[in-house]
Protein backbone atom coordinates (compact mmCIF):
# COMPACT_ATOMS: atom_id res chain seq x y z
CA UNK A 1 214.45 76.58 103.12
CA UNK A 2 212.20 73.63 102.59
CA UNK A 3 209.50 73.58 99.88
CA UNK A 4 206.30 74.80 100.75
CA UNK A 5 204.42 70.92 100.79
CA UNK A 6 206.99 70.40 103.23
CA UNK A 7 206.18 73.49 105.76
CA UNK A 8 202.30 71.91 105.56
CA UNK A 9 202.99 68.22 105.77
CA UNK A 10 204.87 69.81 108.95
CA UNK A 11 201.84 71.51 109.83
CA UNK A 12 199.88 68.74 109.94
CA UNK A 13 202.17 66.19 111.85
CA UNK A 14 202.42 69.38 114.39
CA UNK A 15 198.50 69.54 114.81
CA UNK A 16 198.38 65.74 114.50
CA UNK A 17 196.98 64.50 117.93
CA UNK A 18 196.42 67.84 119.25
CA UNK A 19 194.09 69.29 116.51
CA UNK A 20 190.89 69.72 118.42
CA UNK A 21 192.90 71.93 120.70
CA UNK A 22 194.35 74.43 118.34
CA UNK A 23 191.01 74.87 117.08
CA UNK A 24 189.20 75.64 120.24
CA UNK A 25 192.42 78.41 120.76
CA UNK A 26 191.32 79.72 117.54
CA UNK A 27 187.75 79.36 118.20
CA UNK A 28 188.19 81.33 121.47
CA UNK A 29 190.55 83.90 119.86
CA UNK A 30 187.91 84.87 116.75
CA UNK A 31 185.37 85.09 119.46
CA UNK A 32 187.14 87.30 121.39
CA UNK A 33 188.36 89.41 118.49
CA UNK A 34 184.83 89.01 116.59
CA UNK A 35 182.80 90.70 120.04
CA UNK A 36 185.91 93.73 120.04
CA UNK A 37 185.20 94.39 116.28
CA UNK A 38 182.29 95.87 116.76
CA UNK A 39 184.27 98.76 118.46
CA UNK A 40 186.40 100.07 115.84
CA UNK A 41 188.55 102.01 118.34
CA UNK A 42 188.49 98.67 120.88
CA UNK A 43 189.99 96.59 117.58
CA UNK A 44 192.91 99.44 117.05
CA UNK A 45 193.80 99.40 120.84
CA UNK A 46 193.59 95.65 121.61
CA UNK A 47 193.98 94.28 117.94
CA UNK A 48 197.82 94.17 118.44
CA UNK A 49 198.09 92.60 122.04
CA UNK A 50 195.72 90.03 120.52
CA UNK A 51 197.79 89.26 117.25
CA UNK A 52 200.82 88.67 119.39
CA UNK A 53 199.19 86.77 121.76
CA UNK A 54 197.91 84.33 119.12
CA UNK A 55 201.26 84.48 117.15
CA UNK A 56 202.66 83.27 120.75
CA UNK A 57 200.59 80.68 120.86
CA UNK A 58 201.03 79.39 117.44
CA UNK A 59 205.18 79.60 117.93
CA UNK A 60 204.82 77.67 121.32
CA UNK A 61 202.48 74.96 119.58
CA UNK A 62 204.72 73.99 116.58
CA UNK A 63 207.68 74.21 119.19
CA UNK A 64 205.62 71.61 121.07
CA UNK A 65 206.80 73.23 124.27
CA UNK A 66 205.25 72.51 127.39
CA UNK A 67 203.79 75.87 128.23
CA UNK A 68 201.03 75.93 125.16
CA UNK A 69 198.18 77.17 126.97
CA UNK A 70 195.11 79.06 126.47
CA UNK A 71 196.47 81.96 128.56
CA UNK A 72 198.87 82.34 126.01
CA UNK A 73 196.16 84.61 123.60
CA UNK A 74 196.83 87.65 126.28
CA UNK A 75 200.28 87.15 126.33
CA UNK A 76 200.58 90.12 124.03
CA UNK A 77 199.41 92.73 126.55
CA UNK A 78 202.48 91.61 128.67
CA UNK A 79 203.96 93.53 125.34
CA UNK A 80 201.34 96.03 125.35
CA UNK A 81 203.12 99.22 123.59
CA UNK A 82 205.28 97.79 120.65
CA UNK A 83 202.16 95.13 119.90
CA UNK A 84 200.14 98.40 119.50
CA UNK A 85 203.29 100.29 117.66
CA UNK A 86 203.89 97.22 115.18
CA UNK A 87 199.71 96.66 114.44
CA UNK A 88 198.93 100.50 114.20
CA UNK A 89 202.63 100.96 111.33
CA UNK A 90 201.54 97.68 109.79
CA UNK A 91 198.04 98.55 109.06
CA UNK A 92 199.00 102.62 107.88
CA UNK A 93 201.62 101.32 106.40
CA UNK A 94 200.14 98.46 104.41
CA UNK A 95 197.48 101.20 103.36
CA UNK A 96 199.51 103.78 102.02
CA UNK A 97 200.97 100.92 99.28
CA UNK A 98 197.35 100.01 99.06
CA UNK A 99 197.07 103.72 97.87
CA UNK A 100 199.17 103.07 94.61
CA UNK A 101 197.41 99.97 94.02
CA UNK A 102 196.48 96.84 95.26
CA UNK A 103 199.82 94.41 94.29
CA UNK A 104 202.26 97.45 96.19
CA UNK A 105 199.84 96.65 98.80
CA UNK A 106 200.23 93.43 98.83
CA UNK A 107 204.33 92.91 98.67
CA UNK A 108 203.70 95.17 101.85
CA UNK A 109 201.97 93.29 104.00
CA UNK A 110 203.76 90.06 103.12
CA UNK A 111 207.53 91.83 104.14
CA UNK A 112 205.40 92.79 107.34
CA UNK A 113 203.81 89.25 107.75
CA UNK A 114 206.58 88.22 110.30
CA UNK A 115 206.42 91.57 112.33
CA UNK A 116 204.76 89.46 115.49
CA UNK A 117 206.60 85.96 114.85
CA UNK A 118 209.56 88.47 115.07
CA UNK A 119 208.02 90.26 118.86
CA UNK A 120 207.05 86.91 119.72
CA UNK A 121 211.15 85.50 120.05
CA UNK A 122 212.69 88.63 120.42
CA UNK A 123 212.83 91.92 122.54
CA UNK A 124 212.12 94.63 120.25
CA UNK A 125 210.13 97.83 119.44
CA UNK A 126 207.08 97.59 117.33
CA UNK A 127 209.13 99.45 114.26
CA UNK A 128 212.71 97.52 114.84
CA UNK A 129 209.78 94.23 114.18
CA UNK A 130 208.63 95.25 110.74
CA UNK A 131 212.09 96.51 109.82
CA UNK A 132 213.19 93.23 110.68
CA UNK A 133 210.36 91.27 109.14
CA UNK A 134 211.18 93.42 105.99
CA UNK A 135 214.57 92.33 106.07
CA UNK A 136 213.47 88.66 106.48
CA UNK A 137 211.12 87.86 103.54
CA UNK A 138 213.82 89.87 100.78
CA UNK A 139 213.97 86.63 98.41
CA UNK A 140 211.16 85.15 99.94
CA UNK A 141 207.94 86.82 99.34
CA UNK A 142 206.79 85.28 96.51
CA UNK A 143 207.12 81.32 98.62
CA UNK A 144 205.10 82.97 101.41
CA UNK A 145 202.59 84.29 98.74
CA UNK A 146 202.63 80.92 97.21
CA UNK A 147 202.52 79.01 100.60
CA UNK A 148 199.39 81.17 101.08
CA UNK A 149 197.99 80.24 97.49
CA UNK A 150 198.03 76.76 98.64
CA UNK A 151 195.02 77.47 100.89
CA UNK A 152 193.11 78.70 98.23
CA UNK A 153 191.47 75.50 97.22
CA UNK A 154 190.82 74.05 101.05
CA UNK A 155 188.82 77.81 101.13
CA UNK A 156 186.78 76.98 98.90
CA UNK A 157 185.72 73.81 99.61
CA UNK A 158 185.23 75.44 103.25
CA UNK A 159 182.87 77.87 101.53
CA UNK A 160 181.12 75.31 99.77
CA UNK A 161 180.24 73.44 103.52
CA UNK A 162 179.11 76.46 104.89
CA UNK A 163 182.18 77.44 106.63
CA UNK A 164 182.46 74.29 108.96
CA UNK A 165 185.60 73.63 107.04
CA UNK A 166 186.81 76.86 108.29
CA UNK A 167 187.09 75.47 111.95
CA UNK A 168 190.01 72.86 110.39
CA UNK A 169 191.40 75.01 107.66
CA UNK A 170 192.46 78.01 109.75
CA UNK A 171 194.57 75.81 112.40
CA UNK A 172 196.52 74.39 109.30
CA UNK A 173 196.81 77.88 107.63
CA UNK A 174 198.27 79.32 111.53
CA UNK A 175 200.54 76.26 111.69
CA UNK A 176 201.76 76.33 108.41
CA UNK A 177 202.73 80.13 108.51
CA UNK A 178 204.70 79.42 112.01
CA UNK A 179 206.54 76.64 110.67
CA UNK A 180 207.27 79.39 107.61
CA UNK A 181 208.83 81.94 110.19
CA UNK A 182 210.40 78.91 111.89
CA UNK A 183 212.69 77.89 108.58
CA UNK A 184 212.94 81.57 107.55
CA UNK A 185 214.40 82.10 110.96
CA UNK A 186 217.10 79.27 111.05
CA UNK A 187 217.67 80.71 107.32
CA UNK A 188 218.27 84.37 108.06
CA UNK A 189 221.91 85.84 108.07
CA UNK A 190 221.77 89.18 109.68
């Protein structure tokens, strides 16, 4: 597994050239999602098919295959029941460790962070995913929690210009967390 500067100078040469395009996907994706979340039911139903869809998108682009396409943020409701299954278990399940305290809560949703990289590539249920994505991350949590951490500067100097910085920042962070379920993939050993 390569180090983590690695995974974003990778990033970066993947958005290099094709930058503005990844962030009008995003763009269109967090206005789409932003407009649902003001039904709370709407975001449970839909959330999942959307997550894939984007998680699709974000595979396909770092792939640089020749299908990376808009459409591709609805490819998730080709996948409509275990998108729904994997985003409903991830989010009770993330909760309940939430319940004993905030770092159990945490571990959780980072063994669950490749439950839609996982549906994205492979034909599986929603549960079979996080299982799966559980299986993954054992010995690598604490890179993808540091690969995270690496953000947490460029976030705050996107704060500081009034979010703008956002509209770059959150391509890189998408990228950089495919390229992470890339290498973690050609790593595994079932």
């Amino acid at each position: 597994m390569p180090k983590n500067a690695e995974i974003t100078k990778k990033a970066r040469e993947s958005l290099s050239g094709r930058w503005w395009f990844a962030v009008g996907v995003l763009l269109l994706y967090y206005l789409i999602t932003g407009g649902i979340a003001n039904i709370p039911m709407a975001t449970l139903i839909v959330g999942g098919p959307f997550v894939l869809g984007l998680t699709t998108f974000s595979l396909s682009f770092v792939r640089k295959e020749k299908k990376n396409e808009l459409a591709q943020l609805f490819e998730g409701f080709k996948n409509f029941e275990n998108s729904l299954v994997a985003y409903l278990l991830v989010l009770v399940f993330t909760l309940l460790w939430m319940l004993l305290f905030i770092i159990p809560g945490i571990i959780a949703s980072i063994s669950y962070s490749q439950t839609f990289y996982i549906l994205a590539d492979e034909k599986l249920t929603g549960k079979e995913a996080i299982e799966k994505s559980k299986k993954m991350m054992m010995g690598y949590k604490w890179k993808y929690f540091c690969l995270n951490l690496r953000f947490f500067g460029w976030t705050l100097l996107s704060l500081l210009s009034l979010g703008i910085g956002f509209i770059f920042l959150i391509p890189y962070i998408q990228m950089s967390q495919a390229i992470f379920y890339e290498e973690l993939k050609a790593n595994y050993k079932a």
